[in-house]
PDB file of N, CA and C in Angstrom:
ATOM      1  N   UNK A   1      -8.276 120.667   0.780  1.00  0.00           N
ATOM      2  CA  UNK A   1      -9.054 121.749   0.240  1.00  0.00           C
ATOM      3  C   UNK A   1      -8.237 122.411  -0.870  1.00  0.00           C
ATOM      4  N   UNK A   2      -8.903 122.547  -1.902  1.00  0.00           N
ATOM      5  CA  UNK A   2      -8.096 123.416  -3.197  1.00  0.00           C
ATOM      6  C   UNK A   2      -8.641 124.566  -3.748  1.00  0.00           C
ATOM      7  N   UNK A   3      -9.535 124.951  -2.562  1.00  0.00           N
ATOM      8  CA  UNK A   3      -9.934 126.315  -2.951  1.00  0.00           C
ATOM      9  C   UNK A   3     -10.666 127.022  -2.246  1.00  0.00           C
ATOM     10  N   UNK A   4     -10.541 128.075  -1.730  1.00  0.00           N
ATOM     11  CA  UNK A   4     -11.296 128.457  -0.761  1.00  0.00           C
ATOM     12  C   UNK A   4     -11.495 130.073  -0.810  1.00  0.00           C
ATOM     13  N   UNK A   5     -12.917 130.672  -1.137  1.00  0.00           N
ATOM     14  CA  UNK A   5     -13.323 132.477  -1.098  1.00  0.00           C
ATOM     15  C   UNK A   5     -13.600 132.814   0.181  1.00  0.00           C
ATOM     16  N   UNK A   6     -12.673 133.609   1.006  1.00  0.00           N
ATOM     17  CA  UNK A   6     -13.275 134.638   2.461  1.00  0.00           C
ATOM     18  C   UNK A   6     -13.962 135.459   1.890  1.00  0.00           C
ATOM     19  N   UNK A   7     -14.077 135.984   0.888  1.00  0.00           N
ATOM     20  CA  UNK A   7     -15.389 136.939   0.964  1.00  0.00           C
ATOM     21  C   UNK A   7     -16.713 136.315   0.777  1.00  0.00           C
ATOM     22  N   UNK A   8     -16.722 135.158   0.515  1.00  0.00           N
ATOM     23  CA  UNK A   8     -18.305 134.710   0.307  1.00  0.00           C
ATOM     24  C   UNK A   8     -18.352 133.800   1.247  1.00  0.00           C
ATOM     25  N   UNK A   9     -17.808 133.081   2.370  1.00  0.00           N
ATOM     26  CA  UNK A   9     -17.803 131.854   3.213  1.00  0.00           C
ATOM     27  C   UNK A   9     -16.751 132.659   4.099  1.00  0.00           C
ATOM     28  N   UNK A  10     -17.383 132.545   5.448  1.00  0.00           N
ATOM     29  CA  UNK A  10     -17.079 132.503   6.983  1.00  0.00           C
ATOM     30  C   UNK A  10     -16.100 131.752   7.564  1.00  0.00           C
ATOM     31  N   UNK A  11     -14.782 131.532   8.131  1.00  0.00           N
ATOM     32  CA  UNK A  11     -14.074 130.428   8.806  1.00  0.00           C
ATOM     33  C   UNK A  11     -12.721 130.793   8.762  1.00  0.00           C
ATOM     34  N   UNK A  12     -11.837 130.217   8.905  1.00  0.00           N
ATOM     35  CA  UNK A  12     -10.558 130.365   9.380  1.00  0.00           C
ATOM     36  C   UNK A  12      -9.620 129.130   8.706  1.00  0.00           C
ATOM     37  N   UNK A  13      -8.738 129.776   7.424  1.00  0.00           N
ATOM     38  CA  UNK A  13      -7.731 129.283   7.191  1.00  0.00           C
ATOM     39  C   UNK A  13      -6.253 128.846   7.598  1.00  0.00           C
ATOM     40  N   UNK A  14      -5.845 127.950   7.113  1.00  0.00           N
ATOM     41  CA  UNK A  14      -3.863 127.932   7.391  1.00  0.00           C
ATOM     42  C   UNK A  14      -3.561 128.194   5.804  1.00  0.00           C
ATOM     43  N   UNK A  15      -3.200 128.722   4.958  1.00  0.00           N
ATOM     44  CA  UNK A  15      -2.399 129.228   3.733  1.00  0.00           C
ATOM     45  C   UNK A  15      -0.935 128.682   3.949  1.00  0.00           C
ATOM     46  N   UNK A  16      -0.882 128.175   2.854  1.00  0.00           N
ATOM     47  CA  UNK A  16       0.760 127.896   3.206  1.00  0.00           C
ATOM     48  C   UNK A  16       1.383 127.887   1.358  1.00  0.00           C
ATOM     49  N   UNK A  17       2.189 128.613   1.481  1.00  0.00           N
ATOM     50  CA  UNK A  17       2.545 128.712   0.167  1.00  0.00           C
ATOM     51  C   UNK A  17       4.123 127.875  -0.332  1.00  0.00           C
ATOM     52  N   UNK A  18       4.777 128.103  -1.550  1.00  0.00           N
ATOM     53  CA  UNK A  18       5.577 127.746  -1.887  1.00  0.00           C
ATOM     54  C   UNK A  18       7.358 128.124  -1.694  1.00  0.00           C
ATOM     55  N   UNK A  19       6.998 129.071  -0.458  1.00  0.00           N
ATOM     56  CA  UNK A  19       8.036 129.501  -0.246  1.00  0.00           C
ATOM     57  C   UNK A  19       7.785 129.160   1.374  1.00  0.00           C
ATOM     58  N   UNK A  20       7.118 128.993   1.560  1.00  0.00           N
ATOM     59  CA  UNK A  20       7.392 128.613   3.280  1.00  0.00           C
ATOM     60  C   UNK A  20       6.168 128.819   3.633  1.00  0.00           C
ATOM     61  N   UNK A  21       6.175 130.534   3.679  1.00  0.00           N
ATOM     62  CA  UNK A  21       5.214 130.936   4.235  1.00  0.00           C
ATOM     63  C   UNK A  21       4.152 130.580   4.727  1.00  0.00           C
ATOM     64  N   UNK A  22       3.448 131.045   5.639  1.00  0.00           N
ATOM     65  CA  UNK A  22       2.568 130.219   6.331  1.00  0.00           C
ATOM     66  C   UNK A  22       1.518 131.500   6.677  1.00  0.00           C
ATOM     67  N   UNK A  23      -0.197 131.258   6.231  1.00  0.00           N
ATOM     68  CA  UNK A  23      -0.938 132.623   6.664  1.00  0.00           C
ATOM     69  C   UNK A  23      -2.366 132.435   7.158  1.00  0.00           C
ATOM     70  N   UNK A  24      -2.510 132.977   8.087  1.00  0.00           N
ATOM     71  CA  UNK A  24      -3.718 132.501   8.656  1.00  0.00           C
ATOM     72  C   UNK A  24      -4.341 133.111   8.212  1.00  0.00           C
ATOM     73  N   UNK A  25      -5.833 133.452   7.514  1.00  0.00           N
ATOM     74  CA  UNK A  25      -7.050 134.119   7.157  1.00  0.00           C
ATOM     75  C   UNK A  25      -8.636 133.496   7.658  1.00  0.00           C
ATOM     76  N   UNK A  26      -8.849 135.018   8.156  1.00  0.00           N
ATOM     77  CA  UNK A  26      -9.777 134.984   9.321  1.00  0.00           C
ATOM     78  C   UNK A  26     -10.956 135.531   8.272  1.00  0.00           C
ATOM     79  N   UNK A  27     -12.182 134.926   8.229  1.00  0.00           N
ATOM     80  CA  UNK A  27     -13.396 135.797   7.942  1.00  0.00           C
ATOM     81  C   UNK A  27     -14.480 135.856   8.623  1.00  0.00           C
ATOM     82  N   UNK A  28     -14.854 137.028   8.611  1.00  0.00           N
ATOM     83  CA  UNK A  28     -15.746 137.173   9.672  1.00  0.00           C
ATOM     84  C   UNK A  28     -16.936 137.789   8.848  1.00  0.00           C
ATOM     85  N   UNK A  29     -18.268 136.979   8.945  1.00  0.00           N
ATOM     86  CA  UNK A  29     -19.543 137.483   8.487  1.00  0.00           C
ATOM     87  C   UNK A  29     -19.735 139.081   9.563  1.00  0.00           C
ATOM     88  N   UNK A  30     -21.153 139.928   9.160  1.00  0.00           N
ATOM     89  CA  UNK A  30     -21.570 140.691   9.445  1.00  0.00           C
ATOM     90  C   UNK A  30     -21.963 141.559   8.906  1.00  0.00           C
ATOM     91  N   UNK A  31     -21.986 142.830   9.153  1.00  0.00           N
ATOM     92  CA  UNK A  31     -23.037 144.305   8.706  1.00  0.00           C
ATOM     93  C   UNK A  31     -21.488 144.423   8.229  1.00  0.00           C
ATOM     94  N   UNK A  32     -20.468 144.465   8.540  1.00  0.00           N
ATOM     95  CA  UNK A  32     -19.585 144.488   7.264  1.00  0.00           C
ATOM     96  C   UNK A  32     -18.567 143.699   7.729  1.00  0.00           C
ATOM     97  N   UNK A  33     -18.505 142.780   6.755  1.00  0.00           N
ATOM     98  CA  UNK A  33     -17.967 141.360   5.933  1.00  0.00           C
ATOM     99  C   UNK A  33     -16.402 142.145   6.480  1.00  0.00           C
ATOM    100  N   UNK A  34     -15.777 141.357   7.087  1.00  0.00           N
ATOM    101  CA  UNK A  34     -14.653 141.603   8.005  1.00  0.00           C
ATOM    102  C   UNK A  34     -13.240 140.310   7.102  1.00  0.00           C
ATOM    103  N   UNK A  35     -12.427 140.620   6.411  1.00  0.00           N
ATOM    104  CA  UNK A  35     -11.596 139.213   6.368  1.00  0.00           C
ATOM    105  C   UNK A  35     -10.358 140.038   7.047  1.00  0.00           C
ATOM    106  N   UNK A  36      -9.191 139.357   7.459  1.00  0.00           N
ATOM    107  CA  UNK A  36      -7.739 139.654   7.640  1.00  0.00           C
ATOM    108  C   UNK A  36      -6.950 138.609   7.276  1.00  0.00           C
ATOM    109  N   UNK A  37      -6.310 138.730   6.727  1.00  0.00           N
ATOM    110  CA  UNK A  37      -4.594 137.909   7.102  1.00  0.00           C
ATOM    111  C   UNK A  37      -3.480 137.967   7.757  1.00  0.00           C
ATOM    112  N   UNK A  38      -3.045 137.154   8.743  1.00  0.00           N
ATOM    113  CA  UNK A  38      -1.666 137.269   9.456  1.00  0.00           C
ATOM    114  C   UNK A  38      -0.569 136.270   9.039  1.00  0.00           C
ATOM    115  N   UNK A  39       0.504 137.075   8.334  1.00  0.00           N
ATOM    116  CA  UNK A  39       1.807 135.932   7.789  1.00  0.00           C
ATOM    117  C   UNK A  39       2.391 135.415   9.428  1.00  0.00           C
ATOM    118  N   UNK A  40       2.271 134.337   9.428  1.00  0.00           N
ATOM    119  CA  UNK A  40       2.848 133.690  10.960  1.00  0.00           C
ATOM    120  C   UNK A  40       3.906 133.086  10.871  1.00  0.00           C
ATOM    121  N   UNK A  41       4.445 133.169  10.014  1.00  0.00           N
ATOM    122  CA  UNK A  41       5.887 132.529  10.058  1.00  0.00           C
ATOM    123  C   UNK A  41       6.162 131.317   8.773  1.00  0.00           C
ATOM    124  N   UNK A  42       6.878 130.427   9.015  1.00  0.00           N
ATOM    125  CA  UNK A  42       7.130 129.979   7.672  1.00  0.00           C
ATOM    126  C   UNK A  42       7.381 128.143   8.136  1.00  0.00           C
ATOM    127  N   UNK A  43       7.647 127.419   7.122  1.00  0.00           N
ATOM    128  CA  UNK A  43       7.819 126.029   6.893  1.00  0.00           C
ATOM    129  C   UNK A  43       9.049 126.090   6.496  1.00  0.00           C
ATOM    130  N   UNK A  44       9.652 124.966   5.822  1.00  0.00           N
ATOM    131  CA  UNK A  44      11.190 124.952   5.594  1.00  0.00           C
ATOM    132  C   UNK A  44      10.768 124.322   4.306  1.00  0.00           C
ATOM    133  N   UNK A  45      11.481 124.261   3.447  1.00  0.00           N
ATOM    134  CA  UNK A  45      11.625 123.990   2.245  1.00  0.00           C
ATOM    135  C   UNK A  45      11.288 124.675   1.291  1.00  0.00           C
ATOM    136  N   UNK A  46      11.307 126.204   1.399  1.00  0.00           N
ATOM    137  CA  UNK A  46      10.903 127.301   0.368  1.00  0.00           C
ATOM    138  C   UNK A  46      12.273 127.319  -0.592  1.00  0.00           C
ATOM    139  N   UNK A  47      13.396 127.424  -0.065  1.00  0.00           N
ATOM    140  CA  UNK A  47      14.861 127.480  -0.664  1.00  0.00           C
ATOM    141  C   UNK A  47      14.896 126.104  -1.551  1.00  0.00           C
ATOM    142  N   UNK A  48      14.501 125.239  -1.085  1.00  0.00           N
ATOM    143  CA  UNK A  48      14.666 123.973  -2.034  1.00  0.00           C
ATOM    144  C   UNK A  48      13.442 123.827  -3.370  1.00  0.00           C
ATOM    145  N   UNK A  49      12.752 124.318  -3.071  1.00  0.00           N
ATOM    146  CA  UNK A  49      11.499 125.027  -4.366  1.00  0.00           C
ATOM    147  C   UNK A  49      11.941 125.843  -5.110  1.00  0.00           C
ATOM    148  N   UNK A  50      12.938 126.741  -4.770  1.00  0.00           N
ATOM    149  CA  UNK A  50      13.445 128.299  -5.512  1.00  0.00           C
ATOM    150  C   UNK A  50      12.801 129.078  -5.034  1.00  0.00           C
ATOM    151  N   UNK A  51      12.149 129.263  -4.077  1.00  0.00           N
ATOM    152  CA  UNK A  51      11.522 130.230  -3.521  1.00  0.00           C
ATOM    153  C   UNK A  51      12.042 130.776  -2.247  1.00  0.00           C
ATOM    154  N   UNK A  52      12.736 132.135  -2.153  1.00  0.00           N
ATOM    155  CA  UNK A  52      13.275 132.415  -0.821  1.00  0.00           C
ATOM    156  C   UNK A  52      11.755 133.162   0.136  1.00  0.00           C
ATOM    157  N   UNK A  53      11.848 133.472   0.907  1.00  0.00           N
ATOM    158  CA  UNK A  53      11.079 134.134   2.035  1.00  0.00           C
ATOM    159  C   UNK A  53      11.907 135.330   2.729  1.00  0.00           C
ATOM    160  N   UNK A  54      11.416 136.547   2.623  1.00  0.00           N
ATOM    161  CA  UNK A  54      11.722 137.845   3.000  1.00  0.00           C
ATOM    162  C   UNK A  54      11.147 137.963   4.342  1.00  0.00           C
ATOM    163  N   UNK A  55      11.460 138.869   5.063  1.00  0.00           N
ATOM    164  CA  UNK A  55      10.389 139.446   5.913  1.00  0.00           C
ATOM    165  C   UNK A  55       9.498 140.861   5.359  1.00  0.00           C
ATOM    166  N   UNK A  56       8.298 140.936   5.529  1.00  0.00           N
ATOM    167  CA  UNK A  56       7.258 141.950   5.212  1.00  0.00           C
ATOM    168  C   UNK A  56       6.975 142.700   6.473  1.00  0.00           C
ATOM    169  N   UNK A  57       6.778 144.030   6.306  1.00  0.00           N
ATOM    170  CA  UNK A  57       6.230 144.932   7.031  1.00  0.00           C
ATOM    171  C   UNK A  57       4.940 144.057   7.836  1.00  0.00           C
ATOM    172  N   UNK A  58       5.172 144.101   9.474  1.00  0.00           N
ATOM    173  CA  UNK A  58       4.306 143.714  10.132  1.00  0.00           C
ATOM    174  C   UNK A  58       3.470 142.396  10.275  1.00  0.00           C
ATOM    175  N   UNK A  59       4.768 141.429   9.879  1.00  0.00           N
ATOM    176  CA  UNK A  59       4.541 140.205   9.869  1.00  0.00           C
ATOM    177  C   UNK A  59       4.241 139.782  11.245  1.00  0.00           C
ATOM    178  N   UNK A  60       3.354 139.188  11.194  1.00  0.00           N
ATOM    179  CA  UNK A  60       2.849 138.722  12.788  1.00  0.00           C
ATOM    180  C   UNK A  60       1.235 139.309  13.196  1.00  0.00           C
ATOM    181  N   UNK A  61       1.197 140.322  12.229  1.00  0.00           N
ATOM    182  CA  UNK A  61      -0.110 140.894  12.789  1.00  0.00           C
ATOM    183  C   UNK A  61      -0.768 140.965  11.623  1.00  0.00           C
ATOM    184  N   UNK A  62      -2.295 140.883  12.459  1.00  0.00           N
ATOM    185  CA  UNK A  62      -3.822 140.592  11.473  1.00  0.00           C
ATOM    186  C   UNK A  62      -3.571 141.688  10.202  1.00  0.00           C
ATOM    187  N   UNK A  63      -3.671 141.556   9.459  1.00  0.00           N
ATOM    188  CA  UNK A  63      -3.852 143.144   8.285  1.00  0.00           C
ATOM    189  C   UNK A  63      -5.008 142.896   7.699  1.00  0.00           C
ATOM    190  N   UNK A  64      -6.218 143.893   7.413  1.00  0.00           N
ATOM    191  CA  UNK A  64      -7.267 143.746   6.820  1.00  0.00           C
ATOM    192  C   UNK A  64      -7.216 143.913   5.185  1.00  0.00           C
ATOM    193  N   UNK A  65      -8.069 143.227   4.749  1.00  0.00           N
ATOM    194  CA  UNK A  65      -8.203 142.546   3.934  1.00  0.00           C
ATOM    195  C   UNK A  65      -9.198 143.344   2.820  1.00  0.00           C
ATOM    196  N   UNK A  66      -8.766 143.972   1.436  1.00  0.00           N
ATOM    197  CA  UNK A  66     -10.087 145.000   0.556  1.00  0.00           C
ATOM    198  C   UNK A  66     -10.327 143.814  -0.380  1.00  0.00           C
ATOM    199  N   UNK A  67      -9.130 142.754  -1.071  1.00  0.00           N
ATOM    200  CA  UNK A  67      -9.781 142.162  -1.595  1.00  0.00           C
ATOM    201  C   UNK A  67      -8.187 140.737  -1.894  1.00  0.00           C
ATOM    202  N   UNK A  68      -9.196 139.710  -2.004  1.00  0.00           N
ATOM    203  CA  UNK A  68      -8.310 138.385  -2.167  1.00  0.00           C
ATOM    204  C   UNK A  68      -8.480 137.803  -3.754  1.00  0.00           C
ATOM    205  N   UNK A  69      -7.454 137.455  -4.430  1.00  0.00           N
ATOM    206  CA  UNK A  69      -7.863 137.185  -5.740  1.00  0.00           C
ATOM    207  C   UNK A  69      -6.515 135.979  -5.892  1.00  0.00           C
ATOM    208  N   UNK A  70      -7.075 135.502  -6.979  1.00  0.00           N
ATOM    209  CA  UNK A  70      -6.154 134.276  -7.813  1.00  0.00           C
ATOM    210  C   UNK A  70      -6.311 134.484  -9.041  1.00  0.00           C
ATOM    211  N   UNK A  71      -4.884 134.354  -9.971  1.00  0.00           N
ATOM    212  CA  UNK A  71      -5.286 134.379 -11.317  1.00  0.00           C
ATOM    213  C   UNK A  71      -5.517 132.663 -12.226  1.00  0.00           C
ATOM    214  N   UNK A  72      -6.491 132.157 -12.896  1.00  0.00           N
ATOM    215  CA  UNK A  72      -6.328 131.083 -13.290  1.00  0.00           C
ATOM    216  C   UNK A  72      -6.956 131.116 -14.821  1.00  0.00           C
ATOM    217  N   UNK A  73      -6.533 130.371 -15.640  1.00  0.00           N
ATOM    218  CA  UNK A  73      -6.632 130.259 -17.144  1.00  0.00           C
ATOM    219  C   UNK A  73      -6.968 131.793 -17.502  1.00  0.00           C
ATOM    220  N   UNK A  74      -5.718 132.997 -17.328  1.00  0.00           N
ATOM    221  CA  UNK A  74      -5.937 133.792 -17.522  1.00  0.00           C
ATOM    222  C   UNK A  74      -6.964 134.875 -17.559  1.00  0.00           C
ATOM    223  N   UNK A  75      -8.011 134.633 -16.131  1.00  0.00           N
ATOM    224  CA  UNK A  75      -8.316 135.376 -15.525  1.00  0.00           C
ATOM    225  C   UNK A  75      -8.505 135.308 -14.014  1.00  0.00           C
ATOM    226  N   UNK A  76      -9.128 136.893 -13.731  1.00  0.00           N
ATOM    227  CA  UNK A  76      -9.078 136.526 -12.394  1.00  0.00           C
ATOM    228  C   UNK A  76     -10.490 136.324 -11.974  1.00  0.00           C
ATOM    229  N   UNK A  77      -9.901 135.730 -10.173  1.00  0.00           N
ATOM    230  CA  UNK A  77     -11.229 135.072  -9.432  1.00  0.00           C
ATOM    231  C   UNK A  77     -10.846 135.068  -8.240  1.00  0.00           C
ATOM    232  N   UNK A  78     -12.549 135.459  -7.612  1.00  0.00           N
ATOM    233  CA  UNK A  78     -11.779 135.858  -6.599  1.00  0.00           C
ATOM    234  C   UNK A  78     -12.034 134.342  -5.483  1.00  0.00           C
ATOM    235  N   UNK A  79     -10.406 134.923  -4.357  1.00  0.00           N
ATOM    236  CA  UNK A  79     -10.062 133.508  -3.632  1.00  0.00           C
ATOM    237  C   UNK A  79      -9.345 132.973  -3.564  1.00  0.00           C
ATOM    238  N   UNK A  80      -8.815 132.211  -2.954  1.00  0.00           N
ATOM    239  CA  UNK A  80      -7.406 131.357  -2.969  1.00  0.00           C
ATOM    240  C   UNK A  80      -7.777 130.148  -3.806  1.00  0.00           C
ATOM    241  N   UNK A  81      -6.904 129.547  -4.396  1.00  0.00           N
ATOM    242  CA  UNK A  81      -6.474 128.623  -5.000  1.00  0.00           C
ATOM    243  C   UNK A  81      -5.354 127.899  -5.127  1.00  0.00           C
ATOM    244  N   UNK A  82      -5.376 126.504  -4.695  1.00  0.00           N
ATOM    245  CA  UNK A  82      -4.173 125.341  -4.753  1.00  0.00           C
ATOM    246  C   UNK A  82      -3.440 125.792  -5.943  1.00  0.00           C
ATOM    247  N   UNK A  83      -1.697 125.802  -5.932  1.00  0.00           N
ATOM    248  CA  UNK A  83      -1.146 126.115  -7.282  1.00  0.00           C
ATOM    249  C   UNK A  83      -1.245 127.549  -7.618  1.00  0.00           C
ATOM    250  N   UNK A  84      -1.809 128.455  -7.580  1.00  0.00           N
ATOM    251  CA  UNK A  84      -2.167 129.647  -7.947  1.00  0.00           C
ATOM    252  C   UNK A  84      -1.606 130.907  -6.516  1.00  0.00           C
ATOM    253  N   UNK A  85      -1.089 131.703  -7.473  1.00  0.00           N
ATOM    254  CA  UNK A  85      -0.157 132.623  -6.623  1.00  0.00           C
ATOM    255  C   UNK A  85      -1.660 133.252  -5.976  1.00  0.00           C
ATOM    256  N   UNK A  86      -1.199 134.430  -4.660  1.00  0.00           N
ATOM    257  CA  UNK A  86      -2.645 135.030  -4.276  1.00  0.00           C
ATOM    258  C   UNK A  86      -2.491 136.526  -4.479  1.00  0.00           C
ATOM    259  N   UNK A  87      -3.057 137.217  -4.971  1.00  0.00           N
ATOM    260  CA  UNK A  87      -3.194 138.759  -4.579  1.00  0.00           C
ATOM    261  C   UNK A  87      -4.035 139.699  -4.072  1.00  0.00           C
ATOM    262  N   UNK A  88      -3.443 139.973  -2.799  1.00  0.00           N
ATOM    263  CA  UNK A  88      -4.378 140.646  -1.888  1.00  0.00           C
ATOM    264  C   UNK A  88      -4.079 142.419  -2.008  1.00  0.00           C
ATOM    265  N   UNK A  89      -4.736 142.608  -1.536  1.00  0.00           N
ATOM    266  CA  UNK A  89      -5.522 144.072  -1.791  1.00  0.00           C
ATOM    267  C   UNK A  89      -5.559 144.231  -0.247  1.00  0.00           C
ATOM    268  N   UNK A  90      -4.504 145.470   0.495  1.00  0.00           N
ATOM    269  CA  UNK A  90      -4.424 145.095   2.036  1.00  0.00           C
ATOM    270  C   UNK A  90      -4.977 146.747   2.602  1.00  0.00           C
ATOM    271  N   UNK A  91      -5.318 146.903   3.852  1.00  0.00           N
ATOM    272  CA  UNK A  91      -4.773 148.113   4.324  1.00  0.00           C
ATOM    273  C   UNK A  91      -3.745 148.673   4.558  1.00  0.00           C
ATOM    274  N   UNK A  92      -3.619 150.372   3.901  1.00  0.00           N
ATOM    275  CA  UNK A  92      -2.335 150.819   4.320  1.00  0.00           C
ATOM    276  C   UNK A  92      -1.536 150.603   5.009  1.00  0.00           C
ATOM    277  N   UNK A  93      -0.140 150.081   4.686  1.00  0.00           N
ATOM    278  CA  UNK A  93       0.722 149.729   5.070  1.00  0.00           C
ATOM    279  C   UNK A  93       2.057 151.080   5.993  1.00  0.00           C
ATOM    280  N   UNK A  94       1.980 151.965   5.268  1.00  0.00           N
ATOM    281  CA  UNK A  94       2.844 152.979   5.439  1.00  0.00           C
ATOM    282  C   UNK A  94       1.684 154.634   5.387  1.00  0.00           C
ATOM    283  N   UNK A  95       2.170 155.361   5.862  1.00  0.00           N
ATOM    284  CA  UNK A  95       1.076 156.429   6.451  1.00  0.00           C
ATOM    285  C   UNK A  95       0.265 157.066   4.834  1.00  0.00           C
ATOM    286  N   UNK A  96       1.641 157.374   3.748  1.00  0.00           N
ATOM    287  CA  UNK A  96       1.288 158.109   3.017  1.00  0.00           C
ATOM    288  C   UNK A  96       0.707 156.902   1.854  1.00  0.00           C
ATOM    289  N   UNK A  97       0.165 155.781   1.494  1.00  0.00           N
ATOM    290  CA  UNK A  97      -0.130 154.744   0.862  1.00  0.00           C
ATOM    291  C   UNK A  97      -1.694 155.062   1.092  1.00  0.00           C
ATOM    292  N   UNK A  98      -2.584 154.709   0.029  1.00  0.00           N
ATOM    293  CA  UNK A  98      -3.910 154.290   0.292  1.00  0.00           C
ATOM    294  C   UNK A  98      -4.285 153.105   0.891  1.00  0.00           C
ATOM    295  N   UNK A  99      -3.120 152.811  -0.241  1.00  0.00           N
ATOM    296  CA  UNK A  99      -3.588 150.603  -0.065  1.00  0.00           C
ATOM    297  C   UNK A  99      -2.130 150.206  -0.049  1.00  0.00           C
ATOM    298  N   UNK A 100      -2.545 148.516   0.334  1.00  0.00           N
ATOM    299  CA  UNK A 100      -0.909 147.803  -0.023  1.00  0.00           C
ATOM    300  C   UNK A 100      -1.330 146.959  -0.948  1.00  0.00           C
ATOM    301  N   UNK A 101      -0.658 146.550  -1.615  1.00  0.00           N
ATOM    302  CA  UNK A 101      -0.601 145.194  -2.558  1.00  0.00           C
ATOM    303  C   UNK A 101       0.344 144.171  -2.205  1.00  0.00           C
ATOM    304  N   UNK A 102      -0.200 142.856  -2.332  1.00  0.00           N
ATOM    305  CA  UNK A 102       0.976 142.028  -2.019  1.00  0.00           C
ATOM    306  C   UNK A 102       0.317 140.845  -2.693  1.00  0.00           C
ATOM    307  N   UNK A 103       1.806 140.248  -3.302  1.00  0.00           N
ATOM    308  CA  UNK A 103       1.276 138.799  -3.842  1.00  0.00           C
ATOM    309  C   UNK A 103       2.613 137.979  -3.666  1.00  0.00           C
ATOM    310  N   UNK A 104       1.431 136.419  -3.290  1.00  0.00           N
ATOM    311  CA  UNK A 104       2.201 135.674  -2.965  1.00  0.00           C
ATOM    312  C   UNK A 104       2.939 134.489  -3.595  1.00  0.00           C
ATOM    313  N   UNK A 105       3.916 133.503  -3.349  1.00  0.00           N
ATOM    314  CA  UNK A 105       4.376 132.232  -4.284  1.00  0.00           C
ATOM    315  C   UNK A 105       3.118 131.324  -4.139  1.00  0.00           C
ATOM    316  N   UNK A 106       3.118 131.117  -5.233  1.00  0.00           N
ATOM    317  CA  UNK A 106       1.973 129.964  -5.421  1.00  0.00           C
ATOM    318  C   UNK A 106       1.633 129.286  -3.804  1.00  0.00           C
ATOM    319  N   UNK A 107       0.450 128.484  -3.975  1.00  0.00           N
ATOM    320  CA  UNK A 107       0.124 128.076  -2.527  1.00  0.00           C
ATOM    321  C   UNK A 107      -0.135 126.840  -2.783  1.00  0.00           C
ATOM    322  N   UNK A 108      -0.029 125.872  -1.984  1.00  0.00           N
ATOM    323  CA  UNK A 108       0.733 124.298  -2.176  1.00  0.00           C
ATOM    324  C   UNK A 108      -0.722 123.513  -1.121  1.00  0.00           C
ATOM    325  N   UNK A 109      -0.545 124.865   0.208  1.00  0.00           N
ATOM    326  CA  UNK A 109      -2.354 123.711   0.809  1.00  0.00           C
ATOM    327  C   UNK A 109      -2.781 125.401   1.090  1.00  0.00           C
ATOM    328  N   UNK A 110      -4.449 124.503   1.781  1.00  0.00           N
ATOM    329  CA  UNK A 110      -5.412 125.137   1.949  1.00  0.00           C
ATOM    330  C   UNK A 110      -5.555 124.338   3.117  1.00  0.00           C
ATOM    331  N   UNK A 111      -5.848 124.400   4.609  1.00  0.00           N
ATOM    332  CA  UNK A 111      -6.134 123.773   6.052  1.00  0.00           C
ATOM    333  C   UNK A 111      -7.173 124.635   6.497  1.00  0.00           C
ATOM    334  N   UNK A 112      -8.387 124.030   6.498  1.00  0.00           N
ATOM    335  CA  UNK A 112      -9.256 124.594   7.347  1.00  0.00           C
ATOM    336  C   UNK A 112      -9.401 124.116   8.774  1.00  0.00           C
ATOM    337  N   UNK A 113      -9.294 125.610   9.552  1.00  0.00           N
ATOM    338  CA  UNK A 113      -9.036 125.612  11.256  1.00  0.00           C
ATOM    339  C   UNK A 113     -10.275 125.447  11.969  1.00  0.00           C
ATOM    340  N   UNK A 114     -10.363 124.652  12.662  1.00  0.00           N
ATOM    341  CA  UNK A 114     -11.927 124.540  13.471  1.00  0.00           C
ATOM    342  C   UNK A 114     -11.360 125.038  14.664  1.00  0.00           C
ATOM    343  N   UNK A 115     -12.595 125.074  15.639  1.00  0.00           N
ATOM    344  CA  UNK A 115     -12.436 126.001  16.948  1.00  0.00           C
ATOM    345  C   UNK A 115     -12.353 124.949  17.506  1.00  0.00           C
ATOM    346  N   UNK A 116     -12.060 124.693  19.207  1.00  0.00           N
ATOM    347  CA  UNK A 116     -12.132 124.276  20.160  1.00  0.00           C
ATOM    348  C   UNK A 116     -12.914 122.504  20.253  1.00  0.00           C
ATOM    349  N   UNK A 117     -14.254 123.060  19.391  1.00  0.00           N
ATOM    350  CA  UNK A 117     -15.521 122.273  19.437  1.00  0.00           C
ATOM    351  C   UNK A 117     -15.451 121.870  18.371  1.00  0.00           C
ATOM    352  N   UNK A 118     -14.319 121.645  17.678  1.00  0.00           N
ATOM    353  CA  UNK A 118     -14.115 120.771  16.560  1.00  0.00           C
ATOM    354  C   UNK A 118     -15.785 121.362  15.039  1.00  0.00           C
ATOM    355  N   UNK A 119     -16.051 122.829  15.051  1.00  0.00           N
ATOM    356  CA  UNK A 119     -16.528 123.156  14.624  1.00  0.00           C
ATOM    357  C   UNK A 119     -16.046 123.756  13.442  1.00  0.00           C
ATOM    358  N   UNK A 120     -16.160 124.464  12.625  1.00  0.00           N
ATOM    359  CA  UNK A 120     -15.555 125.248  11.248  1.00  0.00           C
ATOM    360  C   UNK A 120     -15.942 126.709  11.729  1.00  0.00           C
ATOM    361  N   UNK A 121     -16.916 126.685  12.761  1.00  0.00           N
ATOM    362  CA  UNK A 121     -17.126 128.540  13.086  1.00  0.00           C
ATOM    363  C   UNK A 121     -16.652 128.411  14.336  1.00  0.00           C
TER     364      UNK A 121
END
């Protein structure tokens, strides 16, 4: 998969970027359009890319999601994209913050997670 929008399509990603990182994104249809992301930990070979991996505030847990974007041929769109760094638009992170921002090293796959029943929902 080389591209994939949670705000317009329902299902459950693996994100894995160029530094390791590894992020699950959850979307959830409804009366209001629900996405999150959880950084779950990482892959090995981010250091051999040039890309180190930090730890972030509250890694491990779901953070909701205002908006997901990629920049490509100099503009933006929204969604993940193979090759293309991501920038999300998060909930407050720290008390006195509105929002968080965070962007990531380029992203290398896209894994879509099926349930149990070998389904996509």
């Amino acid at each position: 998969m080389k591209l994939v929008d949670p705000a317009r399509f329902s299902g459950r990603w693996l994100v894995t970027t160029s530094s390791g990182a590894r992020h699950l994104v959850e979307s959830t249809p409804g009366p209001l359009w629900t996405i999150t992301i959880t950084r779950i930990g990482s892959t090995t070979g981010g250091e051999a890319a040039g890309f180190g991996m930090s730890d972030l505030r509250r890694d491990g847990a779901p953070l909701r999601v205002g908006s997901v974007r990629h920049f490509h041929d100099g503009a933006a769109h929204s969604g993940i994209r193979v090759r293309e760094e991501v920038h999300l638009i998060l909930e407050p992170l720290d008390p006195a913050a509105l929002l968080t921002v965070r962007c990531t090293t380029p992203v290398v796959s896209i894994e879509e997670l099926l349930d149990e029943d070998g389904d996509d929902e």
